[in-house]
N, C-alpha and C. Protein backbone atom coordinates (compact mmCIF):
# COMPACT_ATOMS: atom_id res chain seq x y z
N UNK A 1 -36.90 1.13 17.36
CA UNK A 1 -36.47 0.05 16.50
C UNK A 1 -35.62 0.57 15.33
N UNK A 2 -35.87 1.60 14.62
CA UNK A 2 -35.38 2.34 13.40
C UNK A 2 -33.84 2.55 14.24
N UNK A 3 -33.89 3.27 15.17
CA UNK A 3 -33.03 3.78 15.99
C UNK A 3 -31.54 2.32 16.14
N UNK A 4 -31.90 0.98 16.11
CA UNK A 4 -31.61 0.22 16.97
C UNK A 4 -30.90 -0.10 15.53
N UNK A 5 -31.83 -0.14 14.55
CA UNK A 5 -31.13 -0.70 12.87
C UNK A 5 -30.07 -0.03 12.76
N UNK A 6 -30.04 1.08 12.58
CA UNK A 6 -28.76 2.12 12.20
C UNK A 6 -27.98 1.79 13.10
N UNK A 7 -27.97 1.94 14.24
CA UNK A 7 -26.97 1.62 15.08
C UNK A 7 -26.17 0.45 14.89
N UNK A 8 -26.69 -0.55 14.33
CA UNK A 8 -26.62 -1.95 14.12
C UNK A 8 -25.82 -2.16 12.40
N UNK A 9 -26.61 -1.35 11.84
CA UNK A 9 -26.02 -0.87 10.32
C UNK A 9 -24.22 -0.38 10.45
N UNK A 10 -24.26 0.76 11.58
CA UNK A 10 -23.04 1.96 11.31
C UNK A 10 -21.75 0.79 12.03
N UNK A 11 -22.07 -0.36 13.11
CA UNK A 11 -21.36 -1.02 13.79
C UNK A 11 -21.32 -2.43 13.30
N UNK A 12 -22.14 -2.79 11.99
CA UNK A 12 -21.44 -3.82 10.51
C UNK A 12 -20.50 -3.06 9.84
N UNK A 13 -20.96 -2.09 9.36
CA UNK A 13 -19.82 -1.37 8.58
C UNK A 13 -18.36 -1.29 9.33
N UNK A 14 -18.43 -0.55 10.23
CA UNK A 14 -17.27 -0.13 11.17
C UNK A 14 -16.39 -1.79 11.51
N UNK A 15 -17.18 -2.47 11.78
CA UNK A 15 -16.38 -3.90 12.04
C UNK A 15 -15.84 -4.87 11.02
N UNK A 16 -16.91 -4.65 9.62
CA UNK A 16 -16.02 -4.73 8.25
C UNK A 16 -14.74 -4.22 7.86
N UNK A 17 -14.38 -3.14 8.13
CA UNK A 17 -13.51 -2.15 7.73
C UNK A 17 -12.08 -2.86 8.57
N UNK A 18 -12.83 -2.86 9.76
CA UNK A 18 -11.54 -3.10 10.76
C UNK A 18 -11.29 -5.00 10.71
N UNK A 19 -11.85 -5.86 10.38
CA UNK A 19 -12.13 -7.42 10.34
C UNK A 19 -10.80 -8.00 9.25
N UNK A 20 -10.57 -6.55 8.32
CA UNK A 20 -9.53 -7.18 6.92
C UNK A 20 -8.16 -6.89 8.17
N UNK A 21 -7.70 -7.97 7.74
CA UNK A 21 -5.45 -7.73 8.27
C UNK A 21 -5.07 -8.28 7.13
N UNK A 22 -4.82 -6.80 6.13
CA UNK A 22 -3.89 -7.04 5.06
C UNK A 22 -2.50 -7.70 5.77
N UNK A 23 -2.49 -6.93 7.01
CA UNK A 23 -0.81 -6.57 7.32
C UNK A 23 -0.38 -8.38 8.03
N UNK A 24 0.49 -9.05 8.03
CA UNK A 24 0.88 -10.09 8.53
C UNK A 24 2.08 -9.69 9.73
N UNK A 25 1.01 -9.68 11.18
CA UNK A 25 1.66 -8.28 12.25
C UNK A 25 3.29 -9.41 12.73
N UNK A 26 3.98 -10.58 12.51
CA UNK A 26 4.53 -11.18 12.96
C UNK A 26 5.67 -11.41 11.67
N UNK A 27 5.14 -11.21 10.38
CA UNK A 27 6.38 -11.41 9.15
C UNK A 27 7.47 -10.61 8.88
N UNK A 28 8.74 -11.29 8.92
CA UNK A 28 9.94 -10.56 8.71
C UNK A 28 9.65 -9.47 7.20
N UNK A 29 9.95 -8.55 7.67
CA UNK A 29 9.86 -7.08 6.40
C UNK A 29 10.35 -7.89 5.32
N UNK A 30 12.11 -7.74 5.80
CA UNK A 30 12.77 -7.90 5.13
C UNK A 30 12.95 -9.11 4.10
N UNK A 31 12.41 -10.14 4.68
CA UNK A 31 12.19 -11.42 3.93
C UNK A 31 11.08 -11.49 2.62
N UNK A 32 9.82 -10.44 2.80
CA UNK A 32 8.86 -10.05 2.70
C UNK A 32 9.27 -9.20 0.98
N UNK A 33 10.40 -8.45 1.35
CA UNK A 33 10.76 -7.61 0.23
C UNK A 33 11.79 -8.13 -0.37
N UNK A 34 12.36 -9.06 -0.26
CA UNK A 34 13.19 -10.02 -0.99
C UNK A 34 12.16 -11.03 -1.98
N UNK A 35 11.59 -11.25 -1.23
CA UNK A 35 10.60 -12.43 -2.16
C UNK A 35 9.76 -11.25 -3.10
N UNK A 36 9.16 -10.17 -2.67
CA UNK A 36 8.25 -8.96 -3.75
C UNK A 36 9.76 -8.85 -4.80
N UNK A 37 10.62 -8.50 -4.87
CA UNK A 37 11.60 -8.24 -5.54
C UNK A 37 12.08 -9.36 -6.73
N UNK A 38 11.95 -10.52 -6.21
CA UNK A 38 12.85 -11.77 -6.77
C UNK A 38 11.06 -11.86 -8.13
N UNK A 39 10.05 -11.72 -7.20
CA UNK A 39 9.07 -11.62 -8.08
C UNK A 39 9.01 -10.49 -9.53
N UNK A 40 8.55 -9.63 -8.68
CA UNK A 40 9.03 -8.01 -9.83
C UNK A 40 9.80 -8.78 -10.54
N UNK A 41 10.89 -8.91 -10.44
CA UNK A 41 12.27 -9.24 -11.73
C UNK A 41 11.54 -10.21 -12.54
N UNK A 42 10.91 -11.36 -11.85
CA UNK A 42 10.83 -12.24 -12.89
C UNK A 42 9.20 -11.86 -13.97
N UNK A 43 8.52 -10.64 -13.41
CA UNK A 43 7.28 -10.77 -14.21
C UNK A 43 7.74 -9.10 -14.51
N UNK A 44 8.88 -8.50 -14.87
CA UNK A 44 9.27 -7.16 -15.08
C UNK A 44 8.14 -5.81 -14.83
N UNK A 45 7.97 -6.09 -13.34
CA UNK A 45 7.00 -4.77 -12.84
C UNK A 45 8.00 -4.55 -11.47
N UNK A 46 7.86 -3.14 -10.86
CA UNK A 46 8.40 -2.89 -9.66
C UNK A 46 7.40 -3.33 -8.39
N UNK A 47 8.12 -3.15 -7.58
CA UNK A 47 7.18 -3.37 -6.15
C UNK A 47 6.68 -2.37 -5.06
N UNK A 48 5.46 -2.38 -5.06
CA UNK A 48 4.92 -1.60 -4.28
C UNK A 48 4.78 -1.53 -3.15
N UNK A 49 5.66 -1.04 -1.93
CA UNK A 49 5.41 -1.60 -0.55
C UNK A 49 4.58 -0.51 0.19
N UNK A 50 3.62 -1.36 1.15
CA UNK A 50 2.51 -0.42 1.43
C UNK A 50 2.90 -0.54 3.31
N UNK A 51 3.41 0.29 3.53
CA UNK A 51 3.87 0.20 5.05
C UNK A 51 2.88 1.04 6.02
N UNK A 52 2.83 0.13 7.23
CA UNK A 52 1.59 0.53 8.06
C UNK A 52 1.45 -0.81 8.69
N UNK A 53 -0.33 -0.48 9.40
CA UNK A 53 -0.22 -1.98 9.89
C UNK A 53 -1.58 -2.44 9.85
N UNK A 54 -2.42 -3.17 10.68
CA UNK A 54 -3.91 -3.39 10.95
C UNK A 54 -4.25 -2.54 12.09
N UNK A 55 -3.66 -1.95 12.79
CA UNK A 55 -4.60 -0.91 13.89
C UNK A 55 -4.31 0.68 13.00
N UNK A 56 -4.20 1.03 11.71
CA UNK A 56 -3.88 2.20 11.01
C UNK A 56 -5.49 2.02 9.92
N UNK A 57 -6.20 2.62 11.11
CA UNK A 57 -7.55 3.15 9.77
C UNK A 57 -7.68 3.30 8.11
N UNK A 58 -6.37 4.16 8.08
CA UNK A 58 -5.80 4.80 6.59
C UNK A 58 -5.72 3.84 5.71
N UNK A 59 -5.06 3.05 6.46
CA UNK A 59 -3.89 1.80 6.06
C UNK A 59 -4.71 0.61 5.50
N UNK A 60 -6.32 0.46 6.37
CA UNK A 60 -7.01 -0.59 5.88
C UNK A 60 -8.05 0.45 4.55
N UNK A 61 -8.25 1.69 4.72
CA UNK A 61 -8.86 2.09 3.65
C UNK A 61 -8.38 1.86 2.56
N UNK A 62 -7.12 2.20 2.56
CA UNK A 62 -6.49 2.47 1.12
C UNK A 62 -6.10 0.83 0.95
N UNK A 63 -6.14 0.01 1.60
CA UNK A 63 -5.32 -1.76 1.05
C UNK A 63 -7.41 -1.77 0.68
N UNK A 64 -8.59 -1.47 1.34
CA UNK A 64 -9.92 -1.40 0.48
C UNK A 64 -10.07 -1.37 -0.77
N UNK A 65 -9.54 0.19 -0.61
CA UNK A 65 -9.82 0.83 -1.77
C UNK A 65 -8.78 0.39 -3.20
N UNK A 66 -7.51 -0.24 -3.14
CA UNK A 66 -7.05 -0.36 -3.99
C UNK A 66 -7.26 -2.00 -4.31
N UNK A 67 -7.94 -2.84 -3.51
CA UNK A 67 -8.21 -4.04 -3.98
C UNK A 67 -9.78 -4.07 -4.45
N UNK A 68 -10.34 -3.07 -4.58
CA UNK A 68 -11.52 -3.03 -5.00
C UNK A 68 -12.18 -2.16 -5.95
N UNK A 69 -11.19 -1.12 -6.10
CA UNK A 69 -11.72 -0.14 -7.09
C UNK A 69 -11.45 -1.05 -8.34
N UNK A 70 -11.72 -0.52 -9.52
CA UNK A 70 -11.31 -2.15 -11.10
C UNK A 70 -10.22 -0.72 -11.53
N UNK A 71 -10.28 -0.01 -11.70
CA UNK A 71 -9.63 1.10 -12.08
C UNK A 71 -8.05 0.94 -11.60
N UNK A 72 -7.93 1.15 -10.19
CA UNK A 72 -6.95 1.22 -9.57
C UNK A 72 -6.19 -0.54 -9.51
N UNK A 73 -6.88 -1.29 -9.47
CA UNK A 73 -6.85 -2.42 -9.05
C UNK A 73 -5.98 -3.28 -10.26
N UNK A 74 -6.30 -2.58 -11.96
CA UNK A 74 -5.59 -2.89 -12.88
C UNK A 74 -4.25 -2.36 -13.04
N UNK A 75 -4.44 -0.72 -12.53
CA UNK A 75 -3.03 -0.68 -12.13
C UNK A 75 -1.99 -1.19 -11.58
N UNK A 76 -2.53 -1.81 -10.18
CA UNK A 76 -1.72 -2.30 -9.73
C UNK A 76 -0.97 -3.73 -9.92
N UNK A 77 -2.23 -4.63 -10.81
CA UNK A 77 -2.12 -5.67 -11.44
C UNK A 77 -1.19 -5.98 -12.51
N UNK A 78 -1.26 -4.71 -13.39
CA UNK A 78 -0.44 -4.73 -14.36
C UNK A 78 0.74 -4.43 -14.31
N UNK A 79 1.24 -3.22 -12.95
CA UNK A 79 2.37 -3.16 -12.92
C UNK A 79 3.43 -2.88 -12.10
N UNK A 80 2.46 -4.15 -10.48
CA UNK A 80 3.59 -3.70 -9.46
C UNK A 80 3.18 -4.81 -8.53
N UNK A 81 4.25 -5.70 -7.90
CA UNK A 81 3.55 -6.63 -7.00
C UNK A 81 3.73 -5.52 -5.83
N UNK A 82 2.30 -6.03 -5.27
CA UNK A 82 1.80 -5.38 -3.66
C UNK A 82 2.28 -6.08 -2.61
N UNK A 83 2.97 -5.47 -2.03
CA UNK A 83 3.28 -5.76 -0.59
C UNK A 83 2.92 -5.17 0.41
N UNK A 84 2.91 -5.67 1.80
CA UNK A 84 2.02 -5.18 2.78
C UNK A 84 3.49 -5.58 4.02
N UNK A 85 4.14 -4.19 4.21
CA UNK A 85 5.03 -4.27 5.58
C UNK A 85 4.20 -3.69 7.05
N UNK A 86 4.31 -4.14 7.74
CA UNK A 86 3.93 -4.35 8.81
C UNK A 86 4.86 -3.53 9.94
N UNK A 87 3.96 -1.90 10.22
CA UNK A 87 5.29 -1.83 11.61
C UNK A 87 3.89 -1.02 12.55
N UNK A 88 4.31 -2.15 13.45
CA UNK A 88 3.68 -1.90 14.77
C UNK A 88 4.27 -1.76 15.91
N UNK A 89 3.45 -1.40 17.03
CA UNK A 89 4.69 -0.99 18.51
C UNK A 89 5.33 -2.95 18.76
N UNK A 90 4.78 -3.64 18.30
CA UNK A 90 5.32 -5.38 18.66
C UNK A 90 6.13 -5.68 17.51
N UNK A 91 6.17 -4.92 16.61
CA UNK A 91 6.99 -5.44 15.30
C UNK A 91 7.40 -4.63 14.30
N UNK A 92 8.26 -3.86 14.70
CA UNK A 92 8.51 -2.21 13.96
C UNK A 92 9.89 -2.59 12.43
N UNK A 93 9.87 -3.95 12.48
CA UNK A 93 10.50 -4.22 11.05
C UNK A 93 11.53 -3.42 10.84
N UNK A 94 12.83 -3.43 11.94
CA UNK A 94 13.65 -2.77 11.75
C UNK A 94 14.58 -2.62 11.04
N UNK A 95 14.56 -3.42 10.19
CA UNK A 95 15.57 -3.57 9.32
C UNK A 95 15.02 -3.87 7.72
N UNK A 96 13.66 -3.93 7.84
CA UNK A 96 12.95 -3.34 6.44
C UNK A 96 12.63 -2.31 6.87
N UNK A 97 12.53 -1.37 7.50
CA UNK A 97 12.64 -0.27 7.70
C UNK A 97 13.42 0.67 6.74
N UNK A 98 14.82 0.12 7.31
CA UNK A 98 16.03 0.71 7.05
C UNK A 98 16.56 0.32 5.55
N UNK A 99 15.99 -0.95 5.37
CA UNK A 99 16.27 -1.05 3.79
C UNK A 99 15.48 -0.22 2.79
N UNK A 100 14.24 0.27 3.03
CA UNK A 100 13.20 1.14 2.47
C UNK A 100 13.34 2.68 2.98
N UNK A 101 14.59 2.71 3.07
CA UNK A 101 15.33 4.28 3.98
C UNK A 101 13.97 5.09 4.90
N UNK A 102 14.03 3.97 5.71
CA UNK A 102 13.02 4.81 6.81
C UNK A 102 11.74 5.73 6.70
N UNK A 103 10.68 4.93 6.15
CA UNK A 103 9.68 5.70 5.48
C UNK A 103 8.98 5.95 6.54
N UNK A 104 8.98 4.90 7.87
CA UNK A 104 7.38 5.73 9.05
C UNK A 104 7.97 7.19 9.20
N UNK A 105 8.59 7.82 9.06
CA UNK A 105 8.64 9.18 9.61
C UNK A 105 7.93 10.45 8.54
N UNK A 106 7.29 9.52 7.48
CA UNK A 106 6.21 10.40 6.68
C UNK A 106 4.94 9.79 6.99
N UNK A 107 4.39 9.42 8.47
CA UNK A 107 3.40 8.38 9.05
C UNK A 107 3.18 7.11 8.09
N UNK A 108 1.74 6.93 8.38
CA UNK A 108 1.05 5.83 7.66
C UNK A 108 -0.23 5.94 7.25
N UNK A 109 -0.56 5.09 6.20
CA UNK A 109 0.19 4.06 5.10
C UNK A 109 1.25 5.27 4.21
N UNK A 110 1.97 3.93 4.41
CA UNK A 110 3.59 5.53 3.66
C UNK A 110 3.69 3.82 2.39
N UNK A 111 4.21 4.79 1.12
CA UNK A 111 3.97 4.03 0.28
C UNK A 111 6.02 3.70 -0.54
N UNK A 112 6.44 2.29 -0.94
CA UNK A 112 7.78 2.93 -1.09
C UNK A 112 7.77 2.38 -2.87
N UNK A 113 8.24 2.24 -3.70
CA UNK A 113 8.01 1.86 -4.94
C UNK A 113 9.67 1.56 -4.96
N UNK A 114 10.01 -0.01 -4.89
CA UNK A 114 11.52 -0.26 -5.66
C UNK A 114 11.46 -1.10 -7.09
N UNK A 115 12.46 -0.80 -7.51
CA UNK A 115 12.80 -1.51 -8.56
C UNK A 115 13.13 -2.93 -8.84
N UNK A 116 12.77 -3.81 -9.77
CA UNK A 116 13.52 -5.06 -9.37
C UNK A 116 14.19 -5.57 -8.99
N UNK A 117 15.18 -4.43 -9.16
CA UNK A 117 16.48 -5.18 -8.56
C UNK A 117 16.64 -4.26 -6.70
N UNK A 118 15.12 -4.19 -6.29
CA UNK A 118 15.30 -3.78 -5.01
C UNK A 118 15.97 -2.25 -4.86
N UNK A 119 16.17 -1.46 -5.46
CA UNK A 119 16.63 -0.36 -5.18
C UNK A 119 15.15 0.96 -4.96
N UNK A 120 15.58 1.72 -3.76
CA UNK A 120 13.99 2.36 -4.12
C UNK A 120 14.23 3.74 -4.70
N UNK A 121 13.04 3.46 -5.46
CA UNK A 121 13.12 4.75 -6.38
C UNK A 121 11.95 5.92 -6.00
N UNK A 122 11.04 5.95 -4.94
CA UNK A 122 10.23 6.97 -4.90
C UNK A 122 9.51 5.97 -3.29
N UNK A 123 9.44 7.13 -2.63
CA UNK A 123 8.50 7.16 -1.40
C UNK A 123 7.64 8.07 -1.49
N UNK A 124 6.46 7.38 -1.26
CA UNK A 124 5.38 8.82 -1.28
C UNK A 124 4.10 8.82 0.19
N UNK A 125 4.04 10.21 1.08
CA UNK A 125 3.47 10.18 1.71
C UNK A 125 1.86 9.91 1.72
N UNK A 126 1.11 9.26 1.58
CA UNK A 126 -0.87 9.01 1.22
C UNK A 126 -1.80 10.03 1.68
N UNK A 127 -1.08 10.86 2.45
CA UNK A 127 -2.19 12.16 2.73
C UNK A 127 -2.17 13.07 1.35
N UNK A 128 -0.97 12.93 0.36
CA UNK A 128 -1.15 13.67 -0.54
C UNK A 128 -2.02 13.02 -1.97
N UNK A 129 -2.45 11.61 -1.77
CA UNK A 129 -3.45 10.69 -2.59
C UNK A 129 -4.74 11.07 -1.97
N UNK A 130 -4.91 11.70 -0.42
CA UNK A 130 -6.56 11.48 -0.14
C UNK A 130 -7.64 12.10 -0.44
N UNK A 131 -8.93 11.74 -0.57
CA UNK A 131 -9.95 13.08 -0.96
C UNK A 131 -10.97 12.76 -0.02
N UNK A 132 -11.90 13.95 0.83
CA UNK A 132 -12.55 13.94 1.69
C UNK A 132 -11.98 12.82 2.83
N UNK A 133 -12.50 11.99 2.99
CA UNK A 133 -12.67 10.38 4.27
C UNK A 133 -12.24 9.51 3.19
N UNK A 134 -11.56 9.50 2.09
CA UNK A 134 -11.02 8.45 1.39
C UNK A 134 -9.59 8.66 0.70
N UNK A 135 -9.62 7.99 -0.41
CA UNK A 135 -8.72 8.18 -1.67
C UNK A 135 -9.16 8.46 -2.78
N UNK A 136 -8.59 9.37 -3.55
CA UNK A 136 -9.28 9.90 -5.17
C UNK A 136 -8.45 9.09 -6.29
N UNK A 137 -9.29 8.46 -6.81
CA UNK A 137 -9.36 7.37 -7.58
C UNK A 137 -8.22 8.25 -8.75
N UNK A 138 -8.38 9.24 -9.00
CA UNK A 138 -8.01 10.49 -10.21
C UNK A 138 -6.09 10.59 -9.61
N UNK A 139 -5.76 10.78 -8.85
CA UNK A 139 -4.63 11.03 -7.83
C UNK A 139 -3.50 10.09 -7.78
N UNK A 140 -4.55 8.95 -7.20
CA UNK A 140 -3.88 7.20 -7.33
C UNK A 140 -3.38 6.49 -8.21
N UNK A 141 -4.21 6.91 -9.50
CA UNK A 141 -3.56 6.36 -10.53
C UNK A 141 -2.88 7.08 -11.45
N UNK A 142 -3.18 8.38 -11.28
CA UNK A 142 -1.93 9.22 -11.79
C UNK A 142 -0.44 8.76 -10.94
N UNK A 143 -0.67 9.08 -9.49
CA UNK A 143 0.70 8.25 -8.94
C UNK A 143 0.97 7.18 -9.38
N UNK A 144 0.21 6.40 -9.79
CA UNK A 144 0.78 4.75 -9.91
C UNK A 144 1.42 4.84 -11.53
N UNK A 145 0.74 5.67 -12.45
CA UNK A 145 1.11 5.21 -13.54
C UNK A 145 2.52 6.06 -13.72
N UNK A 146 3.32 7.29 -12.78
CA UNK A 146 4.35 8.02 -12.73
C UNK A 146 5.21 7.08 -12.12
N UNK A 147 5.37 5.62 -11.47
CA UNK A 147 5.79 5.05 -10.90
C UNK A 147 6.14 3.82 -11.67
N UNK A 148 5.78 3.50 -12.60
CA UNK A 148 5.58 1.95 -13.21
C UNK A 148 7.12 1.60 -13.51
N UNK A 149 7.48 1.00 -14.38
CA UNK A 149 8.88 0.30 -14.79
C UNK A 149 9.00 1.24 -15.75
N UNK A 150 7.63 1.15 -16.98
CA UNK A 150 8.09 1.66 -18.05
C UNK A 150 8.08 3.02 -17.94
N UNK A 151 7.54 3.62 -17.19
CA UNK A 151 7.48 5.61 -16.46
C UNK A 151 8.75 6.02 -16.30
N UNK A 152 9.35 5.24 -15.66
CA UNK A 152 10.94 5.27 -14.79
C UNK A 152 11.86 4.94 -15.35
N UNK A 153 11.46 4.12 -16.31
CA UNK A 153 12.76 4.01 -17.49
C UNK A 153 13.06 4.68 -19.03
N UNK A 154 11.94 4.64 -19.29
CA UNK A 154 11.45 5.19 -20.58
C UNK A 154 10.12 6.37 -20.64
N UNK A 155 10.59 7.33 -19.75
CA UNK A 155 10.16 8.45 -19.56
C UNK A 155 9.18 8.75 -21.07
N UNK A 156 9.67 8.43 -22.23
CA UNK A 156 9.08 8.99 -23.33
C UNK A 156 8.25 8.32 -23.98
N UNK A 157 7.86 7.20 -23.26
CA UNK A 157 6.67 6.34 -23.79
C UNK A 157 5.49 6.34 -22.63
N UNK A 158 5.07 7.42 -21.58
CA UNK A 158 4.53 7.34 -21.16
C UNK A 158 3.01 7.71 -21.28
């Protein structure tokens, strides 16, 4: 019976994890990062695009971990709308792809940070954010806060 709980325990967890689809596997990229952009401008934060998909383990940890940590979660609140691009073998977003200068070839979740006015200013690969089976809370928001509007523009008020 003990035996039967855990088993039962490790395969809630495991089906939690996998149950979230940040990713919307059928939405145009590109339409996707026009509207994050037109946003950014009007609430003056950049945009964070989080590329990957729902069958990318990584991809649902870290969209977890950054909608749930309060730490990370203010970061991102305060100074970047989140987007979630979508490239799968049915929907490889070829042309947000190419507007985000081709980030799957640093795998996934590959992270791209543009500016309001849509220009990108930093891609960063997430194996270099991870610690043990996760993300280090310490890492993440050092990246995020080297990334912001006011980081990137005004280097000297950071």
């Amino acid at each position: 019976m003990k035996r039967l709980f855990i088993i039962f325990t490790i395969l809630l967890c495991a089906s939690s994890l996998f149950a979230q689809k940040p990713y919307d596997e059928k939405a145009d990229g590109l339409k996707q990062i026009d509207q994050a952009v037109k946003r950014a401008s009007q609430e003056n934060k950049y945009v964070f695009a989080m590329v990957g998909g729902n069958w990318c383990k990584w991809c649902l940890m870290f969209n977890e971990f950054a909608t749930t940590n309060e730490n990370v979660k203010k970061v991102f609140d305060d100074n970047f709308v989140f987007i979630h691009i979508n490239w799968s073998k049915d929907n490889k977003n070829p042309k947000a792809m190419e507007r985000l200068g081709y980030p799957d070839r640093f795998g996934f979740p590959v992270f791209v940070i543009l500016n309001e006015k849509g220009e990108r200013v930093h891609t960063q690969n997430s194996a270099y954010l991870e610690k043990d089976n996760g993300y280090s809370e310490k890492e993440v928001i050092s990246f995020l806060n080297n990334w912001t509007k006011q980081a990137v523009t005004n280097p000297s008020k950071r």
